[in-house]
C-alpha atoms as a PDB file:
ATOM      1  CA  UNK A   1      18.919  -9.701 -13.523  1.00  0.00           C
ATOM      2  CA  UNK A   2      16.862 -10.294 -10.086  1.00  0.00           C
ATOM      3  CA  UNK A   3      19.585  -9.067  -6.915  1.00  0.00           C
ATOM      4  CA  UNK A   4      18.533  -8.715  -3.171  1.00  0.00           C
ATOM      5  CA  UNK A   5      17.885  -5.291  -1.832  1.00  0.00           C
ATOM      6  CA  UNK A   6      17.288  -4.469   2.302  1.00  0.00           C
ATOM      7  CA  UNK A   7      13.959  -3.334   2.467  1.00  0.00           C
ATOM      8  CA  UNK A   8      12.687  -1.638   5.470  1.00  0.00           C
ATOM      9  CA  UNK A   9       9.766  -2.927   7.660  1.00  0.00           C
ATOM     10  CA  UNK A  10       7.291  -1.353   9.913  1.00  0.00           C
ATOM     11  CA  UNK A  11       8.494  -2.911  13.144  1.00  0.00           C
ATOM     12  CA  UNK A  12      12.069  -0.876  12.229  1.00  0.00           C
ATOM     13  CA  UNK A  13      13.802  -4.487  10.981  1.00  0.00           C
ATOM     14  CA  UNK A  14      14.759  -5.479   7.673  1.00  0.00           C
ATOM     15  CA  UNK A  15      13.913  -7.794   5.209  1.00  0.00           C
ATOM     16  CA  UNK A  16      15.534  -9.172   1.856  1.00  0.00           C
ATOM     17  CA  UNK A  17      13.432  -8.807  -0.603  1.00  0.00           C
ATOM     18  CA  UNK A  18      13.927  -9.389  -4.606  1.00  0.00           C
ATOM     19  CA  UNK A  19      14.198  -6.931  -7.694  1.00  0.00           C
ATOM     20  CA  UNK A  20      14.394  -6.937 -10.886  1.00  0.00           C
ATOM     21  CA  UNK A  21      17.384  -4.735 -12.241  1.00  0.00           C
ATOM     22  CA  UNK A  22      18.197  -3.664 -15.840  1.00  0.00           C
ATOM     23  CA  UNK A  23      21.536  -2.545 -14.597  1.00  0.00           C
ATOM     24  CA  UNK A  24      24.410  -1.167 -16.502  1.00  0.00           C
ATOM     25  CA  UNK A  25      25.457   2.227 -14.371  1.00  0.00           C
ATOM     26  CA  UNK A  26      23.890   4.740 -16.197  1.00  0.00           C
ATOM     27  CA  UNK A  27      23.429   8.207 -15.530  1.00  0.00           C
ATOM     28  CA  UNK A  28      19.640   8.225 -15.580  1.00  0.00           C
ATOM     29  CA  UNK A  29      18.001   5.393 -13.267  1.00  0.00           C
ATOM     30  CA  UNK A  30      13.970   4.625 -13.108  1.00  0.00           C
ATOM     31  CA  UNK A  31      12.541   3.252 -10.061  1.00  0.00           C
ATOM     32  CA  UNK A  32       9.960   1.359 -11.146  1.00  0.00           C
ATOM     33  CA  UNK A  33       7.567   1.494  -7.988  1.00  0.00           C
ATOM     34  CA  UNK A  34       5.222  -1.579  -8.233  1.00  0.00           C
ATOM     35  CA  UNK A  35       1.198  -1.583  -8.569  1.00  0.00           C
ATOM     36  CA  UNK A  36      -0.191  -3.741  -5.824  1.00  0.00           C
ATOM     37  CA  UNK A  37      -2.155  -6.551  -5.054  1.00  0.00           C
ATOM     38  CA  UNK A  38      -3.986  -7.956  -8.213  1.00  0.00           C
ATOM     39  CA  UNK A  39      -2.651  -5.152 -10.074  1.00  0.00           C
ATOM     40  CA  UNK A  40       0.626  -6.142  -9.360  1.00  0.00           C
ATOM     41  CA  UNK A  41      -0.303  -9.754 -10.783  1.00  0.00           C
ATOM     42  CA  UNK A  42      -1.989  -8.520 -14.166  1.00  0.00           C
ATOM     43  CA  UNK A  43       0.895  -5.342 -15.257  1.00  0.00           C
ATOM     44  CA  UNK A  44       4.100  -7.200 -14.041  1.00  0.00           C
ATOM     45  CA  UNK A  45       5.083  -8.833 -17.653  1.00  0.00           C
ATOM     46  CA  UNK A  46       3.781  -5.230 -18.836  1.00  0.00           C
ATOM     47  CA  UNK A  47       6.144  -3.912 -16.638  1.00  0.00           C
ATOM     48  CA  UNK A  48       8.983  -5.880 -17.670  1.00  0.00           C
ATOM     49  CA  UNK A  49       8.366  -4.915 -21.251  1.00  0.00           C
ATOM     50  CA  UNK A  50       8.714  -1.441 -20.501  1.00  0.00           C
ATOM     51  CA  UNK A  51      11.833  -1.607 -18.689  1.00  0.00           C
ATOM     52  CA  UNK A  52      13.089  -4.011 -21.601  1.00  0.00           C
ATOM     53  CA  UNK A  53      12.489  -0.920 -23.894  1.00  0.00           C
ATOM     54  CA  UNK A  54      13.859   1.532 -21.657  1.00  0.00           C
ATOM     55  CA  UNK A  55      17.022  -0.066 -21.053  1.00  0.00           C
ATOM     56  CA  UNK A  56      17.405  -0.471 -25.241  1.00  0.00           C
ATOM     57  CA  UNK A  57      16.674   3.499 -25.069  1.00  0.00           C
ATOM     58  CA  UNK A  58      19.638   3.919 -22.295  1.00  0.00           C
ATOM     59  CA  UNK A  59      18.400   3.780 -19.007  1.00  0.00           C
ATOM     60  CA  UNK A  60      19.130   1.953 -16.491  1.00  0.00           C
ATOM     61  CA  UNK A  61      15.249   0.519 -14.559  1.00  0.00           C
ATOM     62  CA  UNK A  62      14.323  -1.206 -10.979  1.00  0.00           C
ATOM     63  CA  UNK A  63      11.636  -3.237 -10.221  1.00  0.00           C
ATOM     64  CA  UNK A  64      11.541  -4.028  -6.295  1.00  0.00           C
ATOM     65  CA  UNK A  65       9.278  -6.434  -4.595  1.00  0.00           C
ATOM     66  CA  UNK A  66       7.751  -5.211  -0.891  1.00  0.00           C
ATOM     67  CA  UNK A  67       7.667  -6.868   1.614  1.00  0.00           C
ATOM     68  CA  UNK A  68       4.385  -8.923   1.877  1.00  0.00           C
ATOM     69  CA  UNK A  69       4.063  -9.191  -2.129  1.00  0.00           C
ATOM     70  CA  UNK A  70       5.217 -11.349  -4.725  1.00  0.00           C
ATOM     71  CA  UNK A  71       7.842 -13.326  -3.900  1.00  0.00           C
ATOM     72  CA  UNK A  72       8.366 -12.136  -0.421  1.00  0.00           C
ATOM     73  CA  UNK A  73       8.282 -14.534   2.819  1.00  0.00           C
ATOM     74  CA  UNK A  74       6.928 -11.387   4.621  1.00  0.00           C
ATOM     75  CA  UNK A  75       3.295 -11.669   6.149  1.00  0.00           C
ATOM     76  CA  UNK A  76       1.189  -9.593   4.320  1.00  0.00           C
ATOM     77  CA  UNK A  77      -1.149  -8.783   7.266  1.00  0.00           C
ATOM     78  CA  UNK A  78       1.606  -7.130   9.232  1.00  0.00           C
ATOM     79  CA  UNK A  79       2.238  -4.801   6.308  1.00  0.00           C
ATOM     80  CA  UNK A  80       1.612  -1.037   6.706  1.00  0.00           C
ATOM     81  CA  UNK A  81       0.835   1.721   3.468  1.00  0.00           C
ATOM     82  CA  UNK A  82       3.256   4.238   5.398  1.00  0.00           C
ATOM     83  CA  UNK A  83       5.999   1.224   5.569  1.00  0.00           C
ATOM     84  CA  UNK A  84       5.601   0.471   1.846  1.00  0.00           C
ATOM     85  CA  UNK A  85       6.223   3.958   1.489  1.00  0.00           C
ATOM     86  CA  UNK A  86       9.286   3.978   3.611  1.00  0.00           C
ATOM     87  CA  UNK A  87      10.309   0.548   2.300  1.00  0.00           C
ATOM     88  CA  UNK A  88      10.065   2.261  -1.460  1.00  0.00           C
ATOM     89  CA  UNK A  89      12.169   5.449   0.057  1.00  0.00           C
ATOM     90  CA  UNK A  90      14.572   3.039   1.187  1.00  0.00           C
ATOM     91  CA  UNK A  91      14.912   1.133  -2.467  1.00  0.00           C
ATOM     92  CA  UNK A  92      15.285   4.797  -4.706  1.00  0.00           C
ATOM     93  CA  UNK A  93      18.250   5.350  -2.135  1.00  0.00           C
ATOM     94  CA  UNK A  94      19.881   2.090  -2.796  1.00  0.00           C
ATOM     95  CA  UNK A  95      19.338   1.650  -6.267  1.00  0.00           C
ATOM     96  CA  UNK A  96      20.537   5.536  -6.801  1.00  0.00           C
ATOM     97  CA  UNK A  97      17.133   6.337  -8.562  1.00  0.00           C
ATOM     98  CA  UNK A  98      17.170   9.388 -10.151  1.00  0.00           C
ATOM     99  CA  UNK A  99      13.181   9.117 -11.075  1.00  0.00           C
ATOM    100  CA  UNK A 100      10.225   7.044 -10.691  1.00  0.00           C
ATOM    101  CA  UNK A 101       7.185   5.250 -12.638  1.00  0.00           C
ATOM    102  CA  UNK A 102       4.030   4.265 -10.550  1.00  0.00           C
ATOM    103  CA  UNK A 103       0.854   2.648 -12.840  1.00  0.00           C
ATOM    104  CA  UNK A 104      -1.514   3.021 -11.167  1.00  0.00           C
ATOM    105  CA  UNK A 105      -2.135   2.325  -7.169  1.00  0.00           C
ATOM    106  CA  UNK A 106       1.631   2.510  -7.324  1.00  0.00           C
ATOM    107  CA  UNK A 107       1.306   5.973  -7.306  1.00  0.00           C
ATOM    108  CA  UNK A 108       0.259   5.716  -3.778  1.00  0.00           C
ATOM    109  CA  UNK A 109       3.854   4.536  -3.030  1.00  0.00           C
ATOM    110  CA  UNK A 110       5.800   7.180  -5.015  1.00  0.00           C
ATOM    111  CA  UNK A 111       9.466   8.881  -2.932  1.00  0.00           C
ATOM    112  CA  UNK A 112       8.798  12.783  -2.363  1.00  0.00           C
ATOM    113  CA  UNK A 113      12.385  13.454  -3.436  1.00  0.00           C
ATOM    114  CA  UNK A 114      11.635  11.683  -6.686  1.00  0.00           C
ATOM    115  CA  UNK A 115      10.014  13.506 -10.394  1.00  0.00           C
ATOM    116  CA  UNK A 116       7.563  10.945 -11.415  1.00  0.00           C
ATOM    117  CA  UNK A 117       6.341   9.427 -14.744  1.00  0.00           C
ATOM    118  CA  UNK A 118       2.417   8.542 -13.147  1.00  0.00           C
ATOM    119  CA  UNK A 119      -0.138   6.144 -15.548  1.00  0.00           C
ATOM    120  CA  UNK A 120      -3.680   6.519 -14.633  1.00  0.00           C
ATOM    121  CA  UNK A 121      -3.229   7.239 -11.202  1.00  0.00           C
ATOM    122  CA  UNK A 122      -5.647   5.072  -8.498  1.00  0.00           C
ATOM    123  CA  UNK A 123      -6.236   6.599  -5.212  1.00  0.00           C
ATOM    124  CA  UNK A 124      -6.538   4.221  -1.934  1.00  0.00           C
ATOM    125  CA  UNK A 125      -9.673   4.774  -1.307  1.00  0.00           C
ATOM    126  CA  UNK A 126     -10.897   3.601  -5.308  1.00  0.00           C
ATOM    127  CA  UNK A 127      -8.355   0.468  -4.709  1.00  0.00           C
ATOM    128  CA  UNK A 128     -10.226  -0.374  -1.326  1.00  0.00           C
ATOM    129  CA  UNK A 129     -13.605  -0.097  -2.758  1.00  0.00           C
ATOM    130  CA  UNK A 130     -12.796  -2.282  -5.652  1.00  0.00           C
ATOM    131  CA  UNK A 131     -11.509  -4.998  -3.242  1.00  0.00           C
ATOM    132  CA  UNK A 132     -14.152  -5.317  -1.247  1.00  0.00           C
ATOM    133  CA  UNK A 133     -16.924  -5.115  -4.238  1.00  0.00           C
ATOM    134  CA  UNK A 134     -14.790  -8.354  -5.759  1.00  0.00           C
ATOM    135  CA  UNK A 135     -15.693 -10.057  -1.989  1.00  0.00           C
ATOM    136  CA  UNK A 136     -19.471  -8.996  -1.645  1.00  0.00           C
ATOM    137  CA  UNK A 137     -19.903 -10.541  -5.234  1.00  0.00           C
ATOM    138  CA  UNK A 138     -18.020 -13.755  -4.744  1.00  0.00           C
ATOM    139  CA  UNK A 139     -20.116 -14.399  -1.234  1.00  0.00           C
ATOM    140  CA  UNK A 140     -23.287 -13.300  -3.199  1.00  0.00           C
ATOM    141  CA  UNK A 141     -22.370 -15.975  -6.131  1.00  0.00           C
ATOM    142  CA  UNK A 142     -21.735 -18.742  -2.922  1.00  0.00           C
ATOM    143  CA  UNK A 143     -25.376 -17.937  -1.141  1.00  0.00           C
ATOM    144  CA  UNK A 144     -23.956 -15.441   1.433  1.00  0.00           C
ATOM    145  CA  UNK A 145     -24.727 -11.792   1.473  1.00  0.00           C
ATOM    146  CA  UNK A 146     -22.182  -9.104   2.857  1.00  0.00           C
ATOM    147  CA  UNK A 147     -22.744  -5.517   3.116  1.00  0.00           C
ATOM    148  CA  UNK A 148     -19.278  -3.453   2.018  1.00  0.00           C
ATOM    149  CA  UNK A 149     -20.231  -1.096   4.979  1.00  0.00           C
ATOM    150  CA  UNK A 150     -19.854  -4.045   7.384  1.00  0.00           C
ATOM    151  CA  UNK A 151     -16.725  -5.338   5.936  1.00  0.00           C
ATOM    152  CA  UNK A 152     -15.273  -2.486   6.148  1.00  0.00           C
ATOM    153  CA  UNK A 153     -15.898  -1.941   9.749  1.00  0.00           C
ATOM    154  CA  UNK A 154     -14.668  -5.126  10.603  1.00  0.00           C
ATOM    155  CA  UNK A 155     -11.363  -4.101   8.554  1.00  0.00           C
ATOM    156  CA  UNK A 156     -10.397  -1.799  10.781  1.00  0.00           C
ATOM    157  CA  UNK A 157     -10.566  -3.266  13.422  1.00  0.00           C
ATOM    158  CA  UNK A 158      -9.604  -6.358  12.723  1.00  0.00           C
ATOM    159  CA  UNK A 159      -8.401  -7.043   9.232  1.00  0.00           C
ATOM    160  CA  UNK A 160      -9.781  -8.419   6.415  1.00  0.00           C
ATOM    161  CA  UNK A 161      -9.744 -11.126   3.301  1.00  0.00           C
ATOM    162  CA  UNK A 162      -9.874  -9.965   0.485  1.00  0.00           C
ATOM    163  CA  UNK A 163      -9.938 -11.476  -3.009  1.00  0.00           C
ATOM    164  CA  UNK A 164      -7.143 -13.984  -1.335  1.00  0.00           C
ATOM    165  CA  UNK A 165      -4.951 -10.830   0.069  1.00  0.00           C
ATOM    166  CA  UNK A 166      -4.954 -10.593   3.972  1.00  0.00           C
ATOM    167  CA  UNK A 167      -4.858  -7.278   4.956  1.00  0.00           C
ATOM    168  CA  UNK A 168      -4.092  -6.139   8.215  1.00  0.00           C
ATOM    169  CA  UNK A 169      -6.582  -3.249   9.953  1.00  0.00           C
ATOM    170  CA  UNK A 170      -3.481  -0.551  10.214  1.00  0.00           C
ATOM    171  CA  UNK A 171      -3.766  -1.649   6.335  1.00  0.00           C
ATOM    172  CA  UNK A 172      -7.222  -0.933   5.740  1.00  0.00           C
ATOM    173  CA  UNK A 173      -7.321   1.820   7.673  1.00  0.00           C
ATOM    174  CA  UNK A 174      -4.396   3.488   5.442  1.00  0.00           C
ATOM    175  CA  UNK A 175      -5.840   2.650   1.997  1.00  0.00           C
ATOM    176  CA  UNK A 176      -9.567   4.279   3.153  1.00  0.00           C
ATOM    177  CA  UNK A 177      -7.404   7.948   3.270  1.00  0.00           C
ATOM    178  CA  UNK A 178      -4.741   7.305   1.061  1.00  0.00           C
ATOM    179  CA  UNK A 179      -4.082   9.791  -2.065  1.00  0.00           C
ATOM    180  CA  UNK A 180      -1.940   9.589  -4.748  1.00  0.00           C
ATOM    181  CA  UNK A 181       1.398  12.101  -4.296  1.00  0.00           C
ATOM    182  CA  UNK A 182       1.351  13.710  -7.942  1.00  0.00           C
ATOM    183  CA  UNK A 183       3.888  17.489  -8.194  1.00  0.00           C
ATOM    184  CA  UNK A 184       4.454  19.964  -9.976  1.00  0.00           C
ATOM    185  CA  UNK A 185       7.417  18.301 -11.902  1.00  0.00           C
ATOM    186  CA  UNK A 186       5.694  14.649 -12.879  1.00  0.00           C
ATOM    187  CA  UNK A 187       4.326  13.806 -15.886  1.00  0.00           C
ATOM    188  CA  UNK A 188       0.734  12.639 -15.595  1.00  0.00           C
ATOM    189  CA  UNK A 189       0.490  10.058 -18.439  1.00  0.00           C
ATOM    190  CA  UNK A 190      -3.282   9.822 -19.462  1.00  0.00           C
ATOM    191  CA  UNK A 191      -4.658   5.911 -20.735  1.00  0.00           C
ATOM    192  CA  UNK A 192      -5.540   7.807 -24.456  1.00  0.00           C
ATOM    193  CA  UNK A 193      -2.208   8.833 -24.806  1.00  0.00           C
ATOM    194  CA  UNK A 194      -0.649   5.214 -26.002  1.00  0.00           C
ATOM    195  CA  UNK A 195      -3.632   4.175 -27.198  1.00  0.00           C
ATOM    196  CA  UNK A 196      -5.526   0.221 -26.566  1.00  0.00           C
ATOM    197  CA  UNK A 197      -7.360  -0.683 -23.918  1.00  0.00           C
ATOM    198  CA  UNK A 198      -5.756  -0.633 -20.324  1.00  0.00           C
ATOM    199  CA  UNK A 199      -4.786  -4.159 -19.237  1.00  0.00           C
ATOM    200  CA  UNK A 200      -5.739  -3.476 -15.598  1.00  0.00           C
ATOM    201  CA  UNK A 201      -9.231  -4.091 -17.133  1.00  0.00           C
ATOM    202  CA  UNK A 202      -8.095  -7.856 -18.914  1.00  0.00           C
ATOM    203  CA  UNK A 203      -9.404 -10.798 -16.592  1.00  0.00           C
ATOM    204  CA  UNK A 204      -5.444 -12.251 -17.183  1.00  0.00           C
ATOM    205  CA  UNK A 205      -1.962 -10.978 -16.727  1.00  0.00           C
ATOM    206  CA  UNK A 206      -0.943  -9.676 -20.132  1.00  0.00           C
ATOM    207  CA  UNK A 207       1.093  -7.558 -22.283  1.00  0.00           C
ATOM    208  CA  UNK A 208       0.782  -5.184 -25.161  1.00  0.00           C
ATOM    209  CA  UNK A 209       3.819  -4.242 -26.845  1.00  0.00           C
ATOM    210  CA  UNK A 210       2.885  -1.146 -28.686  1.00  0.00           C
ATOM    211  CA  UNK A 211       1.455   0.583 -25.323  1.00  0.00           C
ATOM    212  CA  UNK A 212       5.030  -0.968 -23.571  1.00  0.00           C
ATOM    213  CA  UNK A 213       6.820   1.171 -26.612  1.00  0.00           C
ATOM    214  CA  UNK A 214       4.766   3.802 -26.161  1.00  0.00           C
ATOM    215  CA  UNK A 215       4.839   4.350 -22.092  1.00  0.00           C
ATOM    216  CA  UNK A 216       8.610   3.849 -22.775  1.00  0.00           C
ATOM    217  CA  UNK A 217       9.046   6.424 -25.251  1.00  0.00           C
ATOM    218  CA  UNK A 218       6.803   8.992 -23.122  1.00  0.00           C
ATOM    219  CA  UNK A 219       8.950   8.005 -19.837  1.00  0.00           C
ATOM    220  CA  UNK A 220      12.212   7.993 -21.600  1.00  0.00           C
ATOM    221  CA  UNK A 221      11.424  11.745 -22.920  1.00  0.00           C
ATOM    222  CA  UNK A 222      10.456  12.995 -19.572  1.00  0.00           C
ATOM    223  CA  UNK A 223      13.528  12.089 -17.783  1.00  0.00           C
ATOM    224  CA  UNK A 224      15.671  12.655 -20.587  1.00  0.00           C
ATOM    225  CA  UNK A 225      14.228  16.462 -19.699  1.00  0.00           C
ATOM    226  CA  UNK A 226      14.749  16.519 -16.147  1.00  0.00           C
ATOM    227  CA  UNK A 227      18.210  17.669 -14.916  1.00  0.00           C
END
């Protein structure tokens, strides 16, 4: 079921924002930290599905939306890294999340306090670059040509487009040094380990259900070991 949860923004207010809950008040709750930007778009039904299987295996899951993303009335632009990572802090509290998942550039998000389940983790920096290749292609394709070195100057200072997503320069600034928080006690899942091809490489949102199964069955084992 979708509920509203407070989330925290950078300016100290709050903000309303949506998740998605498989809820039943079970010992062992998943905070399901979500990938962003166009990653977010392509892995969210892949998300679901794993959260569907989860809950069947007897754990309770939480997907929240940040503010800026999805269905959030948020401006982007005024969104920090450091406040999505307070804003996530905030969420494990409420929702009484007794471990995490990040896929991903969601690893960039991921609670201290909290042992993770991590797919493929994405560093800031890898996510930035990516963003701003997708741009210099797309004004290459139109007749323009745009040097990444430039854009990226311009970023911090002022902001930037890109691929549709307005980022603000306190933004761009964070992704260029951010790094994914990965301890001692998470569990590093590695893309050969369930098998297919990732879907953060499809051109579409998808699923897959086996590799939903079998990141279930690999984050269902790992915090059915954690005390």
């Amino acid at each position: 079921m979708f509920v509203e949860w407070p989330a925290s923004l950078p300016d100290g207010g709050v903000s309303g924002e949506m998740a998605l809950t498989f809820d039943r008040a079970r010992e062992r709750r998943l905070l399901v930290v979500p990938p962003l930007f166009e990653e977010h778009n392509k892995l969210r039904r892949q998300l679901v599905a794993i959260m569907r299987n989860l809950d069947r295996a007897g754990f309770d899951a939480v997907l929240p939306d940040l503010p800026g993303l999805n269905e959030s009335g948020e401006p982007l632009e005024r969104q920090t890294l450091s406040g999505w990572r307070h804003a996530i802090d905030v969420a494990a509290t409420h929702f009484g999340a007794t471990h995490a998942f990040a896929l991903r550039n969601a690893a960039l998000l991921l609670p201290e306090r909290l042992p993770a389940a991590i797919h493929a983790p994405h560093k800031g920096a890898q996510l930035l670059r990516g963003m701003v290749r997708a741009r210099t292609i797309a004004a290459r394709e139109a007749g323009r040509e745009e040097r990444a070195a430039d854009l990226l100057q311009t970023g911090r200072e002022a902001g930037l487009d890109l691929s549709g997503w307005s980022l603000g320069p306190q933004m761009i600034r964070d992704l260029e040094n951010a790094d994914c928080r990965i301890l001692e006690t998470d569990r590093t899942i590695d893309p050969g380990e369930i098998g297919g091809a990732p879907l953060w490489l499809r051109a579409e949102p998808g699923e897959d259900a086996s590799q939903a199964a079998a990141l279930a069955e690999i984050v269902a084992a790992f915090m059915g070991a954690q005390r």
